[in-house]
Protein backbone atom coordinates (compact mmCIF):
# COMPACT_ATOMS: atom_id res chain seq x y z
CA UNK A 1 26.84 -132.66 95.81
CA UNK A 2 23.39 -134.22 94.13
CA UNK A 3 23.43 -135.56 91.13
CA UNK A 4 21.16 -132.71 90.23
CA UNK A 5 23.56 -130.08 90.85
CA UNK A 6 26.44 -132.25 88.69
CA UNK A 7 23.67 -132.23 85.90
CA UNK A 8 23.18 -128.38 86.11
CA UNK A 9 26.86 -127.70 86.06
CA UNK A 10 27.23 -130.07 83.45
CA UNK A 11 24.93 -128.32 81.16
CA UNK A 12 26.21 -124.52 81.99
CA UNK A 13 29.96 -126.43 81.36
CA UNK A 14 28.60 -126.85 78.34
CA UNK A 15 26.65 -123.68 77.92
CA UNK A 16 30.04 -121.88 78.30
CA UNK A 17 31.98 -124.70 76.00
CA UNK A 18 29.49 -123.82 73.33
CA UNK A 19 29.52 -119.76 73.95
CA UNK A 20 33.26 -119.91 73.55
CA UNK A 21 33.36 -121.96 70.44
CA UNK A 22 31.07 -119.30 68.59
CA UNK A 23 32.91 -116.74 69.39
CA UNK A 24 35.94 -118.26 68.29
CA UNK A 25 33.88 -119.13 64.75
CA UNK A 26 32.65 -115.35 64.89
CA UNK A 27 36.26 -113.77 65.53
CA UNK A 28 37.57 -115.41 62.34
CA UNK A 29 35.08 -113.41 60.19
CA UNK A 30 35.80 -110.38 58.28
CA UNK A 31 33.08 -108.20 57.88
CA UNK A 32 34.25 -104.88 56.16
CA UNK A 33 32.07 -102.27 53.93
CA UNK A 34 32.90 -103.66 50.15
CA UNK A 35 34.37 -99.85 49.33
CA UNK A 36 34.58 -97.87 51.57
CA UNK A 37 38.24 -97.92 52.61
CA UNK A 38 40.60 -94.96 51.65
CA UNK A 39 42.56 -97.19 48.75
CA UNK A 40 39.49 -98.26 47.24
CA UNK A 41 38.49 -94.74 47.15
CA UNK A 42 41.24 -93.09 45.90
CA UNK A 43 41.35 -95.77 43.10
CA UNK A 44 37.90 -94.67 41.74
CA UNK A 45 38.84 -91.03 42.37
CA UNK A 46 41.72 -91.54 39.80
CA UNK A 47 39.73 -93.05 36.81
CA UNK A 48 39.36 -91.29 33.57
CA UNK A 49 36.13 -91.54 31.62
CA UNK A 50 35.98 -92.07 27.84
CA UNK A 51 34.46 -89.22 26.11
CA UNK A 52 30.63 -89.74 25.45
CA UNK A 53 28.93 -90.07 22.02
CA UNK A 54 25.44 -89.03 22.40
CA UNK A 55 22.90 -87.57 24.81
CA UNK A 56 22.52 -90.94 26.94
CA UNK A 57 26.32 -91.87 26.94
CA UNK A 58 26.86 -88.64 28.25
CA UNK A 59 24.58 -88.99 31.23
CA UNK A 60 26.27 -92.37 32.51
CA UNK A 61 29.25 -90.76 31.70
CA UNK A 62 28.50 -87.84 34.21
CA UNK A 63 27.18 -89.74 36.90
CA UNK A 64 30.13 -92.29 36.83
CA UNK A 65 32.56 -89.05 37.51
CA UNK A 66 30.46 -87.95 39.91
CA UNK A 67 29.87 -91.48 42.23
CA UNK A 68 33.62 -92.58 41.26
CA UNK A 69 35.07 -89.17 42.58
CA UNK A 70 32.75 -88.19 45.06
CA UNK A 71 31.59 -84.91 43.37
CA UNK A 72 35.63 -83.80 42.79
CA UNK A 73 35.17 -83.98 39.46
CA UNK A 74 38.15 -85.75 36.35
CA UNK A 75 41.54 -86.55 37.99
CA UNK A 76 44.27 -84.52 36.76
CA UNK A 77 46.88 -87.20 36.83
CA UNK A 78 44.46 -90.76 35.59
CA UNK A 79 45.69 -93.88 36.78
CA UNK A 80 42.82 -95.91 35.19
CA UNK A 81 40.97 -95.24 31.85
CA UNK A 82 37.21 -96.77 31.55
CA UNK A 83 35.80 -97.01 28.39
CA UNK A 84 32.02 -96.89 27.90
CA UNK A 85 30.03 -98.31 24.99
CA UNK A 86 26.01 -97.29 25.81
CA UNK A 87 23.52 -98.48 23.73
CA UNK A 88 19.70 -97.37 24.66
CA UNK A 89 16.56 -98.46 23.45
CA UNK A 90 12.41 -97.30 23.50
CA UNK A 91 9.64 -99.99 23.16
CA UNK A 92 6.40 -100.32 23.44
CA UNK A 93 4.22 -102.25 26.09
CA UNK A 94 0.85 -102.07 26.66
CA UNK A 95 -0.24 -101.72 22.98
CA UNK A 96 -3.98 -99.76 22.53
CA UNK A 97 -5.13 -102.15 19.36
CA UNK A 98 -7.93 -99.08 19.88
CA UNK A 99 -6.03 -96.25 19.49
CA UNK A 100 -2.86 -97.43 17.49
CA UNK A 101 -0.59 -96.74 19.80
CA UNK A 102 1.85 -97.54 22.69
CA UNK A 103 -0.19 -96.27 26.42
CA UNK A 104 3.26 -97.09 28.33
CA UNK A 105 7.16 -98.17 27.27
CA UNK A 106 10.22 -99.24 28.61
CA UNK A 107 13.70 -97.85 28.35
CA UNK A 108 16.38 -100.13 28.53
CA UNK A 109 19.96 -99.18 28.56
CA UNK A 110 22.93 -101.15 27.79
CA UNK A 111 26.76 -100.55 28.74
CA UNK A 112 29.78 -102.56 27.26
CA UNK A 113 32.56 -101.75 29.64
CA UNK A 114 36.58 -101.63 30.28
CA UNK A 115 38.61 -100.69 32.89
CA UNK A 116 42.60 -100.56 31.89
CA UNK A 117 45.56 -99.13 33.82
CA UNK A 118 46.54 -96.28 32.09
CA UNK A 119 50.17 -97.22 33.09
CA UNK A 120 50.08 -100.98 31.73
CA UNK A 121 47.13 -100.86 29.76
CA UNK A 122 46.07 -104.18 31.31
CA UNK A 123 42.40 -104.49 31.69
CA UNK A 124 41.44 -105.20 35.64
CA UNK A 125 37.44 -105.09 35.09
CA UNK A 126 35.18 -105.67 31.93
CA UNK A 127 31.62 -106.39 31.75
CA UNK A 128 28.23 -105.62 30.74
CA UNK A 129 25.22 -104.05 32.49
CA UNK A 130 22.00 -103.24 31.58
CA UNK A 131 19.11 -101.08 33.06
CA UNK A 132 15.69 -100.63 32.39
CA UNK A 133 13.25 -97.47 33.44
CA UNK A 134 9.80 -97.31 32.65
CA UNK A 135 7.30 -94.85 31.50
CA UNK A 136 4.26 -93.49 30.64
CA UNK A 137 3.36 -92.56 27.00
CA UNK A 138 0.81 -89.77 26.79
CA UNK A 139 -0.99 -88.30 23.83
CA UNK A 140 0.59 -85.00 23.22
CA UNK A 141 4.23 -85.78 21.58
CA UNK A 142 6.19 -83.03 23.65
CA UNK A 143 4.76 -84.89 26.47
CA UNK A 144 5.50 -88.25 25.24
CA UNK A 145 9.57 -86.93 24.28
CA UNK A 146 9.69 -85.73 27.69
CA UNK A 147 8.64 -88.85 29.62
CA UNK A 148 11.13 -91.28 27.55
CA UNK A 149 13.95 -88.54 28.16
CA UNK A 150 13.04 -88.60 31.80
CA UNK A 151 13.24 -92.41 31.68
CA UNK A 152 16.67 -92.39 29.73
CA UNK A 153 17.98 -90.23 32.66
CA UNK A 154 16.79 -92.31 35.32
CA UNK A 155 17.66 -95.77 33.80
CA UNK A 156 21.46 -93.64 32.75
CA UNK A 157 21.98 -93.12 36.56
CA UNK A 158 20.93 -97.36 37.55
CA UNK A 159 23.55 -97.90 35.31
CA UNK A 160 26.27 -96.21 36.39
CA UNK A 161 25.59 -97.09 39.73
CA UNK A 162 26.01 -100.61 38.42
CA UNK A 163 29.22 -99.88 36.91
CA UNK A 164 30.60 -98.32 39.68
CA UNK A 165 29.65 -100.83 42.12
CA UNK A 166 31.51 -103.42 39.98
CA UNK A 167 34.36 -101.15 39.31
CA UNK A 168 34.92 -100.63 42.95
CA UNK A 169 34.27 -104.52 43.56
CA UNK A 170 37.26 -105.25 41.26
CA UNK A 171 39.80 -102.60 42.33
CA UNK A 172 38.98 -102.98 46.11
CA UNK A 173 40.38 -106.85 45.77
């Protein structure tokens, strides 16, 4: 045998010695979807909702019942209770010295959050989350109402998909 052949099965020795020790590093990994196993889903599906206090409130509200259960709807039988303090707020950007008035805004809403165990009343998740939607403000007020609604529902919907995502971070551990 030449010493060139020893040097190319040298290297592929290696080759495989390295090949081998990868996949050994790669088999000790867990990759797994964050929520998407039947526990973690049946927790969210079991969550109960505070009741809402306005118009904006009540939009996270319904769009947490609907990600957490998967369209089902309240459970009958709660094994979880989240409670929802939502705070929204319009202002102003872009200010028209001109005109007096504010040519686009930004809606940002806030949540203040708690997830107990209805059983225990221990808390398992708490936090804050905030989302922010923007919009155009145009001349004619109905118009004007309309678009900050609009953004209100869209930034509602951010947030709850916040909230959930942390909810189902906690209770998937």
């Amino acid at each position: 045998m030449s010493s060139s052949e020893k040097a190319g099965l040298r290297l592929r020795s290696i080759g495989m010695l390295a090949g081998t020790l990868l996949l050994t590093a790669l088999a000790g990994c867990q990759v797994r979807p964050l929520y998407s196993d039947g526990a973690t889903s049946a927790a969210l599906g079991s969550i109960e909702i505070a009741e809402a206090d306005d118009r904006v409130e009540q939009e996270v509200r319904n769009a947490l019942i609907f990600l957490a259960s998967g369209g089902q709807g309240e459970p009958v039988n709660p094994q979880y209770h989240l409670a929802l303090n939502v705070t929204h707020r319009t202002m102003g950007v872009l200010y028209d010295d001109a005109e007096d008035r504010a040519a686009a805004g930004r809606i940002v809403v806030k949540a203040d959050y708690n997830l107990t165990r209805t059983a225990t009343g221990e808390t398992v998740k708490a936090g804050y989350r905030s989302a922010v939607a923007l919009a155009d403000f145009p001349e004619q007020e109905f118009a004007k109402v309309r678009a900050v609604r609009d953004a209100e529902n869209r930034a509602a919907k951010e947030l709850a998909e916040l909230i959930r995502a942390d909810i189902a971070a906690a209770l998937g551990r």
